[in-house]
N, C-alpha and C. Protein backbone atom coordinates (compact mmCIF):
# COMPACT_ATOMS: atom_id res chain seq x y z
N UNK A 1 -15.68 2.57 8.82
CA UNK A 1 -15.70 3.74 9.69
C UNK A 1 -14.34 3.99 10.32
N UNK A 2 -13.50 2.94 10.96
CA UNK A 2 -12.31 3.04 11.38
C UNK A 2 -11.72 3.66 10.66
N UNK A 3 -11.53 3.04 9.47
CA UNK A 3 -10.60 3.71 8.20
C UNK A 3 -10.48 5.50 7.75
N UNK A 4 -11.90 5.52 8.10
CA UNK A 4 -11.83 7.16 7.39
C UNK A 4 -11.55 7.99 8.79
N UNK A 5 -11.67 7.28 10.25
CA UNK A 5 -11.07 7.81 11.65
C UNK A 5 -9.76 8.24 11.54
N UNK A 6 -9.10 6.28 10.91
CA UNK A 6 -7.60 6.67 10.91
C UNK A 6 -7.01 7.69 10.02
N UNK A 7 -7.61 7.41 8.48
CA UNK A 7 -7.03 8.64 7.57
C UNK A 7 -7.31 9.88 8.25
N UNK A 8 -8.13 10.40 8.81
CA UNK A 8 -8.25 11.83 9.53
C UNK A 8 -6.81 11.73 10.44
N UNK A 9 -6.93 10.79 11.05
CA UNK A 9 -5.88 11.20 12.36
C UNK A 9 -4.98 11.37 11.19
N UNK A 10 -4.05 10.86 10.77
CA UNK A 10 -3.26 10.66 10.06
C UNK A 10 -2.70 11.59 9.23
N UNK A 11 -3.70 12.60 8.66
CA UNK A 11 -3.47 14.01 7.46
C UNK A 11 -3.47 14.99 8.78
N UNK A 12 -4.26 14.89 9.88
CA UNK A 12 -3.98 15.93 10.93
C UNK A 12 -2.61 15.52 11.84
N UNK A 13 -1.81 14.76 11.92
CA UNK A 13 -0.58 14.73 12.57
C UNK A 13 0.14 14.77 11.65
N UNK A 14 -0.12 14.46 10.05
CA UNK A 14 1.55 15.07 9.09
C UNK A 14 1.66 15.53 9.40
N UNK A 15 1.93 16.99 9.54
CA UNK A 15 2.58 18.44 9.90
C UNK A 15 3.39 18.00 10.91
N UNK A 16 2.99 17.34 12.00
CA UNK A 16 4.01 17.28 13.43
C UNK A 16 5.04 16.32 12.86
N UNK A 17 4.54 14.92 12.04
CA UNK A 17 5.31 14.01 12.10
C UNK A 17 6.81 14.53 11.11
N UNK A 18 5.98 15.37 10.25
CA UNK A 18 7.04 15.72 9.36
C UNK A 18 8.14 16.82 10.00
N UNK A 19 7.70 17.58 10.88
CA UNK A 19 8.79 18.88 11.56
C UNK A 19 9.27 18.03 12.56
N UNK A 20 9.03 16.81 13.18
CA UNK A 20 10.03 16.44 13.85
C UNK A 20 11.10 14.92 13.13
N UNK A 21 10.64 14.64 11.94
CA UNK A 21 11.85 14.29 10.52
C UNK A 21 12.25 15.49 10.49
N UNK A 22 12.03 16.21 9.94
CA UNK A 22 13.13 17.29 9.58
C UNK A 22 14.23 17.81 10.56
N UNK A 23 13.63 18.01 11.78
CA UNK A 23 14.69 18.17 12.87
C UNK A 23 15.59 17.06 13.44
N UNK A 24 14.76 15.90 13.28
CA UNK A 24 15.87 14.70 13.43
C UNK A 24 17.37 14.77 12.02
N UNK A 25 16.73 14.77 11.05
CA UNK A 25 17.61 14.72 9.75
C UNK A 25 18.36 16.42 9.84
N UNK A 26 17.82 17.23 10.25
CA UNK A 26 18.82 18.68 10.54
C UNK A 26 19.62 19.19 11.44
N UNK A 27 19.45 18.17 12.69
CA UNK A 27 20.09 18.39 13.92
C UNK A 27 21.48 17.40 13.99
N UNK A 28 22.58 17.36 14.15
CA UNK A 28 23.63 16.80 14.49
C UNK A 28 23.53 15.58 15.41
N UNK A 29 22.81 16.02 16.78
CA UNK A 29 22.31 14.95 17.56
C UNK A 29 21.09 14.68 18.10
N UNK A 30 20.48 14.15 18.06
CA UNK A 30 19.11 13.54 18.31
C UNK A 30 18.80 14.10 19.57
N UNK A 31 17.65 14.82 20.24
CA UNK A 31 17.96 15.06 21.65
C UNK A 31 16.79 14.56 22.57
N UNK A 32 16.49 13.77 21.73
CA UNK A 32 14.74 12.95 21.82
C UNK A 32 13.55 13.93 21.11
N UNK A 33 12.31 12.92 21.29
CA UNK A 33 11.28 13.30 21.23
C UNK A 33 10.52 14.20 21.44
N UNK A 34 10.72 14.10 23.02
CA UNK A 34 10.47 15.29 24.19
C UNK A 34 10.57 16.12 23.90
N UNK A 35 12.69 16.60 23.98
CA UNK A 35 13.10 17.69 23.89
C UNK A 35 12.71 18.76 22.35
N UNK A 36 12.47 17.87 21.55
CA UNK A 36 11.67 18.48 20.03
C UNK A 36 10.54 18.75 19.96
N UNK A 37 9.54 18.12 20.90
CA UNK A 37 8.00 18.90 20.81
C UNK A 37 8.18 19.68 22.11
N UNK A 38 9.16 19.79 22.66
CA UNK A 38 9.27 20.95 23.77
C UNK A 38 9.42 22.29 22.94
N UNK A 39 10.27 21.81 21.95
CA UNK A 39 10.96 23.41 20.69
C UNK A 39 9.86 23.97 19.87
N UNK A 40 8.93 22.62 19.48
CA UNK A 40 8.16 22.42 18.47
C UNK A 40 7.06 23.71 18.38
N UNK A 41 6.89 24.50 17.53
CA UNK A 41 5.97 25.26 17.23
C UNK A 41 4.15 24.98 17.50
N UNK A 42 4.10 23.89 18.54
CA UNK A 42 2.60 23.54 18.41
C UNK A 42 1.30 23.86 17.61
N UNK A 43 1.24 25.31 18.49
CA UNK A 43 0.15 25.89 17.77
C UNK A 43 0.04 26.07 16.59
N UNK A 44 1.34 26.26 15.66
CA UNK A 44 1.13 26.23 14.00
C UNK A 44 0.88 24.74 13.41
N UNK A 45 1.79 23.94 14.28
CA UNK A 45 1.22 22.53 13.77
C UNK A 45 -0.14 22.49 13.61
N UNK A 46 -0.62 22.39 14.61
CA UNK A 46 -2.13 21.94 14.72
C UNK A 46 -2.65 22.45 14.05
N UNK A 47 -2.54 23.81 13.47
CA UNK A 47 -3.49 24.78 12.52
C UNK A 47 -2.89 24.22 11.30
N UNK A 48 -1.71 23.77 11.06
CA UNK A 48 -1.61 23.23 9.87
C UNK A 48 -2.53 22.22 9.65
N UNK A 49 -2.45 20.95 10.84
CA UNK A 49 -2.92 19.72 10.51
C UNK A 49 -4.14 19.75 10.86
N UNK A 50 -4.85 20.98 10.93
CA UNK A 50 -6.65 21.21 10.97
C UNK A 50 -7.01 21.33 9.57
N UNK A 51 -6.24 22.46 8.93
CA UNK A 51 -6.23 23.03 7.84
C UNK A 51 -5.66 21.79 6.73
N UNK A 52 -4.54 20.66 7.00
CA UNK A 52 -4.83 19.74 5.83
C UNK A 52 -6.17 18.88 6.38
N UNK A 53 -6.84 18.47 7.37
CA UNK A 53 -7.89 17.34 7.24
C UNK A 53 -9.08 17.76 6.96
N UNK A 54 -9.02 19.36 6.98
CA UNK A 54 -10.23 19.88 6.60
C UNK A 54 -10.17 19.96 4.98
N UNK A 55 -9.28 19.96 4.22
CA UNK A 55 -9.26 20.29 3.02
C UNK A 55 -9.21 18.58 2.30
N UNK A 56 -8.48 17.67 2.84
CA UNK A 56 -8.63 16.46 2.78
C UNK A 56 -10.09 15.87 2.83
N UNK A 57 -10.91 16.53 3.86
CA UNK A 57 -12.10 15.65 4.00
C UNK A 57 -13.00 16.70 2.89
N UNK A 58 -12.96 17.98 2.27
CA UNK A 58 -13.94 18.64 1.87
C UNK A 58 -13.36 17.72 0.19
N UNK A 59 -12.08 17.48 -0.26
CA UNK A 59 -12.08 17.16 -1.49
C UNK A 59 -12.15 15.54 -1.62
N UNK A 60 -12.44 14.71 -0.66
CA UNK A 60 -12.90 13.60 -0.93
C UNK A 60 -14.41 13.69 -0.76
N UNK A 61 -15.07 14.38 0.21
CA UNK A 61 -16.48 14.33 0.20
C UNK A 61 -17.14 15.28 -1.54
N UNK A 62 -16.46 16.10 -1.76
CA UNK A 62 -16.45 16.29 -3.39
C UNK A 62 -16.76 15.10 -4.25
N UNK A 63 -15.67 15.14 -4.16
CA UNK A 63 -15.95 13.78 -5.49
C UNK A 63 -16.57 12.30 -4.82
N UNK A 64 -17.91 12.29 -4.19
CA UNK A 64 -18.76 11.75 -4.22
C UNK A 64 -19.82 11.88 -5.31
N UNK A 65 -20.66 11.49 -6.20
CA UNK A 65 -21.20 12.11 -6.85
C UNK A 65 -22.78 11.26 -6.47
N UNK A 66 -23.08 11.16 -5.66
CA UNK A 66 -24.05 10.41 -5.03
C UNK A 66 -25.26 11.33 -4.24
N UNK A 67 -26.62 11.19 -4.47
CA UNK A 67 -27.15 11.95 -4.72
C UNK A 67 -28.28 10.80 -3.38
N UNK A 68 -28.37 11.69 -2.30
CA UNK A 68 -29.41 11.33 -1.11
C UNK A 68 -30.43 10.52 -1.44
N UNK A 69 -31.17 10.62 -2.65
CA UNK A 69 -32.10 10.07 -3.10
C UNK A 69 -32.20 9.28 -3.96
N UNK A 70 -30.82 8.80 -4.36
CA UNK A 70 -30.18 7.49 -5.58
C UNK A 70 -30.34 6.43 -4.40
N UNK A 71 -30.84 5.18 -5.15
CA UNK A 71 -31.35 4.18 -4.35
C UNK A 71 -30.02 3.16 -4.22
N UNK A 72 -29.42 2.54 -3.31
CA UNK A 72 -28.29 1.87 -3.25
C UNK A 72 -28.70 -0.06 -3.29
N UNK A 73 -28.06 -0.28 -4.00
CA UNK A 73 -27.98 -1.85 -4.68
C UNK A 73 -26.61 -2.92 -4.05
N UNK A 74 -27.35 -3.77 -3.47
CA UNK A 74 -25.86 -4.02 -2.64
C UNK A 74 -25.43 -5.33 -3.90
N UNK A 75 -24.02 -5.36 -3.18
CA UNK A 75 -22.95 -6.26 -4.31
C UNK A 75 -24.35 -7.39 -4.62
N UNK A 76 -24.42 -8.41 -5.47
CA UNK A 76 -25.06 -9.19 -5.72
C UNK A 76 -24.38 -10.41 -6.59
N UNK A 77 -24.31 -11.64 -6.93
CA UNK A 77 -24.08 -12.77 -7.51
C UNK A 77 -24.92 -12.68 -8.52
N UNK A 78 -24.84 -12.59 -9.94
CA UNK A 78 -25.58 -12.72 -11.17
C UNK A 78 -24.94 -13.84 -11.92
N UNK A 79 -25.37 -15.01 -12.41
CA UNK A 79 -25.03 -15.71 -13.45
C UNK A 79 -23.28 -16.14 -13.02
N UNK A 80 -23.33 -15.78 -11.85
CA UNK A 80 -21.98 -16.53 -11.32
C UNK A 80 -21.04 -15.92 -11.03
N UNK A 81 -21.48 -14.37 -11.52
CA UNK A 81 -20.16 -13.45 -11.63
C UNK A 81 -20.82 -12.49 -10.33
N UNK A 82 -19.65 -11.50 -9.89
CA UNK A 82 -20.18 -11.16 -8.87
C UNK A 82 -20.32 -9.41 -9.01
N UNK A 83 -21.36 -9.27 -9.03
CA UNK A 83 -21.63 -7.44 -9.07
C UNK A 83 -21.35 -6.51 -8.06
N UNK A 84 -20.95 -5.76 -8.85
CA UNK A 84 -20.53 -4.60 -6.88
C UNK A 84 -21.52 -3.70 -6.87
N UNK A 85 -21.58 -3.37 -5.90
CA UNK A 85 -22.65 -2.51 -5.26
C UNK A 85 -22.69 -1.05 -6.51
N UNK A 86 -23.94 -0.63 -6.27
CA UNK A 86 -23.88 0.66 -7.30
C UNK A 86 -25.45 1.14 -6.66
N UNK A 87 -25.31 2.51 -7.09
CA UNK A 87 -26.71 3.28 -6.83
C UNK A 87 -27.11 3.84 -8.06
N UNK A 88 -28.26 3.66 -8.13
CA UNK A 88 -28.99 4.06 -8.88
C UNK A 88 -29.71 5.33 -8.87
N UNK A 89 -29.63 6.11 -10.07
CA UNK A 89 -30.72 7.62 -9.83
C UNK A 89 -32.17 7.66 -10.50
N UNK A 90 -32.75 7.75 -9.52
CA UNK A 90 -33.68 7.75 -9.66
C UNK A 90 -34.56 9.48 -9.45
N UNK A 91 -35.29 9.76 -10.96
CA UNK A 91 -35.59 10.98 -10.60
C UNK A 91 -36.71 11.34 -9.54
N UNK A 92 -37.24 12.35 -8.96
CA UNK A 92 -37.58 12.90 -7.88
C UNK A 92 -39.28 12.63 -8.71
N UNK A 93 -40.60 12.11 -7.76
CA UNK A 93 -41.45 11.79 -8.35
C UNK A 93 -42.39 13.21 -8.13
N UNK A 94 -43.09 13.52 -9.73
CA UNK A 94 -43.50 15.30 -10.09
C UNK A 94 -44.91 14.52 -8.56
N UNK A 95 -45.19 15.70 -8.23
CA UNK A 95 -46.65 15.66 -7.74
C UNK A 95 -47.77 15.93 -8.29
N UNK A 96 -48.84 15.30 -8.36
CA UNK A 96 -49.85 15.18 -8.81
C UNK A 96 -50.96 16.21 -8.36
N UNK A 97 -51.54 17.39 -9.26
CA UNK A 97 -52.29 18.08 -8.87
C UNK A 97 -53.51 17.45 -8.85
N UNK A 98 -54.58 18.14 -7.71
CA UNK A 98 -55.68 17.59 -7.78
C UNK A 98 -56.66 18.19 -8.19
């Protein structure tokens, strides 16, 4: 759970981290931190770095191909070797008329 917290934070502050590299590496003298998110365009940042974690989280939740009702099998020890977890699909059971 941490992990997919931190990757969020992380794709939503590129945008800042990267416009204030670029102004460090474009500016002659460094004038701090401060004085660069004082200059800093905020509001486009943030809409940037909404707009990558939203597109980040819609194309990893994509390529899930896991289906609510596939039954999940946790890692297991077989014959010595060790199995990783996997789900299984299982189709949807027809109902029985009466």
């Amino acid at each position: 759970m941490s992990r997919i917290v931190i990757e969020n934070i992380f794709f939503f502050m590129l945008p800042t981290v990267a416009y204030i590299a670029w102004v460090a590496f474009k500016d002659d003298e460094w004038a701090g931190i401060g004085a660069v998110l004082r200059r800093a365009p905020l509001l486009r940042l943030f809409v940037a770095g909404a707009a990558l974690m939203l597109a980040t989280l819609v194309t990893f939740s994509s390529r899930s191909h896991n289906n609510p009702q596939d039954v999940y099998v946790p890692p297991s020890v077989q014959d010595g070797k060790l199995t990783p977890g996997h789900t299984i699909h299982e189709p949807p059971a027809k109902a029985q008329d009466n």
